[in-house]
N, C-alpha and C. Protein backbone atom coordinates (compact mmCIF):
# COMPACT_ATOMS: atom_id res chain seq x y z
N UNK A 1 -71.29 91.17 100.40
CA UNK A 1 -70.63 89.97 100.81
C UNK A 1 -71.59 89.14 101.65
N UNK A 2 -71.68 87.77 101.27
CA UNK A 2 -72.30 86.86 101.98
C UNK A 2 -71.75 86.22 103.51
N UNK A 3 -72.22 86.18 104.29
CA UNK A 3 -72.00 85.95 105.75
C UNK A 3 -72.94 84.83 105.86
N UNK A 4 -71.52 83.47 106.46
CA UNK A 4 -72.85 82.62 107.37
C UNK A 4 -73.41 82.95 108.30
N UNK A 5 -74.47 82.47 108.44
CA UNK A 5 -75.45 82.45 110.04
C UNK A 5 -74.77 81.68 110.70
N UNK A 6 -74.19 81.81 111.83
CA UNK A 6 -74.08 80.82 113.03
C UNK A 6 -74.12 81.43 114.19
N UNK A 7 -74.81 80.90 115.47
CA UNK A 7 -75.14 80.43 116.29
C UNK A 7 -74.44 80.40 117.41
N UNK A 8 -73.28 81.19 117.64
CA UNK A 8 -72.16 81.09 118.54
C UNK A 8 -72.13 81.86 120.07
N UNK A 9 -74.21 82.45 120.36
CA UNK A 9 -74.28 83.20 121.34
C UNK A 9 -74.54 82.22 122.67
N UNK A 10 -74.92 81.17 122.58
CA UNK A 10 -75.14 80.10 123.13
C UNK A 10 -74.35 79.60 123.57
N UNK A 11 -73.40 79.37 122.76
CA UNK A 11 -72.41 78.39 122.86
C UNK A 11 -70.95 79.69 124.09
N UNK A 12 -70.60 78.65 125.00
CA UNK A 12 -69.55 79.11 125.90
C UNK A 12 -68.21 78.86 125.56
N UNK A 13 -67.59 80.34 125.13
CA UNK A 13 -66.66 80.19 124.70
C UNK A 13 -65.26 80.57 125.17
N UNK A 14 -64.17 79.93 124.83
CA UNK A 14 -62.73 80.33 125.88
C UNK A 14 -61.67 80.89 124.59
N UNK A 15 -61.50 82.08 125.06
CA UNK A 15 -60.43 82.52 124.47
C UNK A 15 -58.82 82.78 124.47
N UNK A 16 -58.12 82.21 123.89
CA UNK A 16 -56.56 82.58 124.28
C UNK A 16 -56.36 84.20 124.71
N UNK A 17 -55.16 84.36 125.80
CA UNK A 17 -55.37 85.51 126.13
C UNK A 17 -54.56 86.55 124.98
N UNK A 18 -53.85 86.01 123.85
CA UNK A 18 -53.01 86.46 123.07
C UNK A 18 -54.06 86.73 121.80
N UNK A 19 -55.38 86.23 122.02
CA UNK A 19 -56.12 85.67 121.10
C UNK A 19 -55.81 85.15 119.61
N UNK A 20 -55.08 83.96 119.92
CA UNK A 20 -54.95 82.86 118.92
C UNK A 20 -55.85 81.90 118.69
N UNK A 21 -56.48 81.78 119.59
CA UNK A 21 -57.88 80.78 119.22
C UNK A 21 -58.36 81.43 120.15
N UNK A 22 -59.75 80.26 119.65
CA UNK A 22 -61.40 80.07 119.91
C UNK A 22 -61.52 78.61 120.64
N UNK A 23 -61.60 78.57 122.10
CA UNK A 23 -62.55 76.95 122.29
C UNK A 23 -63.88 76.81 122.44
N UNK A 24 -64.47 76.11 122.01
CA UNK A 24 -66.10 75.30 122.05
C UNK A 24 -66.26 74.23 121.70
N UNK A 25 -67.39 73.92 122.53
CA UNK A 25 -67.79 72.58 123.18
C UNK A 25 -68.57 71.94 121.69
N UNK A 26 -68.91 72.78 120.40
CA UNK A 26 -69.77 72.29 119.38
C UNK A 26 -68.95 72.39 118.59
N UNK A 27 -68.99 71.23 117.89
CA UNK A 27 -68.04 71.13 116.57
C UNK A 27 -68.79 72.26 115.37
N UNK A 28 -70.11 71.73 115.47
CA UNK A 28 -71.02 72.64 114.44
C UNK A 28 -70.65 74.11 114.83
N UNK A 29 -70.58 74.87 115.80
CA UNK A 29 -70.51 75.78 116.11
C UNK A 29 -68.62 76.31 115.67
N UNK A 30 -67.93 75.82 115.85
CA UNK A 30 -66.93 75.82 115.66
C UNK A 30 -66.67 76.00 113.97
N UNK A 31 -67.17 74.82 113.22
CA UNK A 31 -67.30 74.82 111.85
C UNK A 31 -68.18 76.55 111.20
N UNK A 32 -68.82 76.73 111.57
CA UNK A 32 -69.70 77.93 111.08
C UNK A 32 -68.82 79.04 111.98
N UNK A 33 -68.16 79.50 112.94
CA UNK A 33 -66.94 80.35 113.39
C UNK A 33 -66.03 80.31 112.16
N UNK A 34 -65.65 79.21 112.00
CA UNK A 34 -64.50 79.30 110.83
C UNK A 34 -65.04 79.62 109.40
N UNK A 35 -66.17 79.58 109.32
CA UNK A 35 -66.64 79.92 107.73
C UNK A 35 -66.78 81.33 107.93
N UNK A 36 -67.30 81.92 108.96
CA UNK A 36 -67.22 83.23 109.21
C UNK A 36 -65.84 83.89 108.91
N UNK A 37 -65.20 83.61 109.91
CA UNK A 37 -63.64 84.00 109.57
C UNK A 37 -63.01 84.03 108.38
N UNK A 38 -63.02 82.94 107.45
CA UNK A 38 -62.87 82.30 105.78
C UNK A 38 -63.49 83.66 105.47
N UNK A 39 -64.86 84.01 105.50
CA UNK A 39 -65.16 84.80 104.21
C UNK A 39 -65.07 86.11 104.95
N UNK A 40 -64.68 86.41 105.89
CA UNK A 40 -63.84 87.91 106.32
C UNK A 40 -62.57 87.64 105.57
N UNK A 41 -61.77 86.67 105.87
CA UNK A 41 -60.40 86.81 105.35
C UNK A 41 -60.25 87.31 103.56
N UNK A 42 -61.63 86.33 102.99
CA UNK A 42 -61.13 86.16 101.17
C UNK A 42 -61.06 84.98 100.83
N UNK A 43 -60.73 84.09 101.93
CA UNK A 43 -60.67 82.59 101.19
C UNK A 43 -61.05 81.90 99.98
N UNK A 44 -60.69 81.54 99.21
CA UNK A 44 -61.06 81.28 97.81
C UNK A 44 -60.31 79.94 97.45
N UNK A 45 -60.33 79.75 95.95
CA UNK A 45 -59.48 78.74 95.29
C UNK A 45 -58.00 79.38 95.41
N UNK A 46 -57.58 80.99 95.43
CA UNK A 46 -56.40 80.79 95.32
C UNK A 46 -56.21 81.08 96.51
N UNK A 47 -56.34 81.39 97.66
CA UNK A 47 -56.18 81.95 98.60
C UNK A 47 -56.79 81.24 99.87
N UNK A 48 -55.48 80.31 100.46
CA UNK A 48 -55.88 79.32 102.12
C UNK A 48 -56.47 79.57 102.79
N UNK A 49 -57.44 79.47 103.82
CA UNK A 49 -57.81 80.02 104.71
C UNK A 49 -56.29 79.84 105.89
N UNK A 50 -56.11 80.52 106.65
CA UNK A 50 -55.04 80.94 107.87
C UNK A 50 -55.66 80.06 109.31
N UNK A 51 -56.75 79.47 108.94
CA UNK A 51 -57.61 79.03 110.40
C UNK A 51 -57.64 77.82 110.59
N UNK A 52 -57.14 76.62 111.36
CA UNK A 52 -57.84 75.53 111.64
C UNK A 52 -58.68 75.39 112.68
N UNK A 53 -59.22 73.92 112.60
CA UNK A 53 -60.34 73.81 113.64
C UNK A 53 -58.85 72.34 114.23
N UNK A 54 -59.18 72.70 115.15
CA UNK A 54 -58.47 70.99 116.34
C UNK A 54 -59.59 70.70 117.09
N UNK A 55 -59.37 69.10 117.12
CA UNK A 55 -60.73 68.69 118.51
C UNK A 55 -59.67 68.02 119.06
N UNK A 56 -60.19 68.19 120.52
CA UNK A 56 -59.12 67.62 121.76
C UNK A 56 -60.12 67.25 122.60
N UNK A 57 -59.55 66.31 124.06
CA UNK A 57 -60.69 65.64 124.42
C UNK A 57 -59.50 66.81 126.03
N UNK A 58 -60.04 67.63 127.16
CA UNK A 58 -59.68 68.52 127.72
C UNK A 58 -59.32 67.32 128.87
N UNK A 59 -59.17 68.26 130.20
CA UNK A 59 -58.26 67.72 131.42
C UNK A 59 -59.30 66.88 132.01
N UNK A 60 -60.61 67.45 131.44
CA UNK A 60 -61.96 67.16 132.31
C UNK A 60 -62.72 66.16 131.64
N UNK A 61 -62.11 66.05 130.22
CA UNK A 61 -62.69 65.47 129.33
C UNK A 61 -64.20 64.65 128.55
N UNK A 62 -63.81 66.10 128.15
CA UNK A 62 -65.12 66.55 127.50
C UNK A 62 -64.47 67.16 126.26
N UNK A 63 -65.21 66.69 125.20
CA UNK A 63 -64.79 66.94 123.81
C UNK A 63 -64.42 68.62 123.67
N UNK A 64 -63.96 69.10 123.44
CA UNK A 64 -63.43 70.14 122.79
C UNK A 64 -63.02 70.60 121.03
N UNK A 65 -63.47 71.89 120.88
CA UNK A 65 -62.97 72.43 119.52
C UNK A 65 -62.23 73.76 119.53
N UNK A 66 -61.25 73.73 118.69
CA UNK A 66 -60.09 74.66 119.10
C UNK A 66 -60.37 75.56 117.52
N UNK A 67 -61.07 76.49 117.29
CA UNK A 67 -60.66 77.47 116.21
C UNK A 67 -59.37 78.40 116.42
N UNK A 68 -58.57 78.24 115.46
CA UNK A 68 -57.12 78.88 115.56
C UNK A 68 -56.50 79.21 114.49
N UNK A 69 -55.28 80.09 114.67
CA UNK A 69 -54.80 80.62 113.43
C UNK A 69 -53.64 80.08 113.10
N UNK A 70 -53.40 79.59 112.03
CA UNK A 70 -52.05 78.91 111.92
C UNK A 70 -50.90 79.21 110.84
N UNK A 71 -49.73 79.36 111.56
CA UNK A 71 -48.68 79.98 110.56
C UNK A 71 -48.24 79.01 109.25
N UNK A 72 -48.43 79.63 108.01
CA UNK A 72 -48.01 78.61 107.07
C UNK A 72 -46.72 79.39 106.66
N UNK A 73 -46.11 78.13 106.34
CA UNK A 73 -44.66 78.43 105.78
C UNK A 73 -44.81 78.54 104.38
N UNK A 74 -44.59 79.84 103.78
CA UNK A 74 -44.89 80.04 101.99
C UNK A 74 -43.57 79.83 101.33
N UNK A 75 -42.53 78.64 101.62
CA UNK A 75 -41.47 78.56 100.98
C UNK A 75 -41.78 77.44 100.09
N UNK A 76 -41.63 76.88 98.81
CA UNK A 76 -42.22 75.48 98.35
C UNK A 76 -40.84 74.45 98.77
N UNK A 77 -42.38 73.60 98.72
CA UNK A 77 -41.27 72.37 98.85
C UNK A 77 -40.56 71.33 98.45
N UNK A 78 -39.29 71.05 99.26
CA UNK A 78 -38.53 70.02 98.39
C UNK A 78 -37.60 71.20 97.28
């Protein structure tokens, strides 16, 4: 199995204490976290990845990136 390279020892990171997400200050860094995660999970054409990325601007404001896991509802719709 192929694994991205990224770069995430550098980078200072905050974790939920439930661990539902990931925050960092690099979007790039953030983006290559989630490709990591993607190809642990299986992600494919048929198969979603479970992860988004959010950017938020914090209390202190300073850009922020939120890697997180997100519940999808598998009922179809309409």
């Amino acid at each position: 199995m192929y694994f991205h390279t990224v770069n995430v020892l550098d980078e200072y990171l905050d974790n939920a204490a439930d661990g539902s997400f990931v925050d960092m200050a690099s979007g790039s860094a953030a983006r290559g976290f989630k490709i990591v995660l993607d190809q642990y999970y299986g992600v494919s054409v048929q198969i979603r990845s479970p992860y988004a990325i959010t950017g938020f601007v914090n209390q202190h404001g300073q850009q922020r990136y939120r890697v997180g896991y997100v519940e999808r509802d598998h009922t179809p719709c309409c």
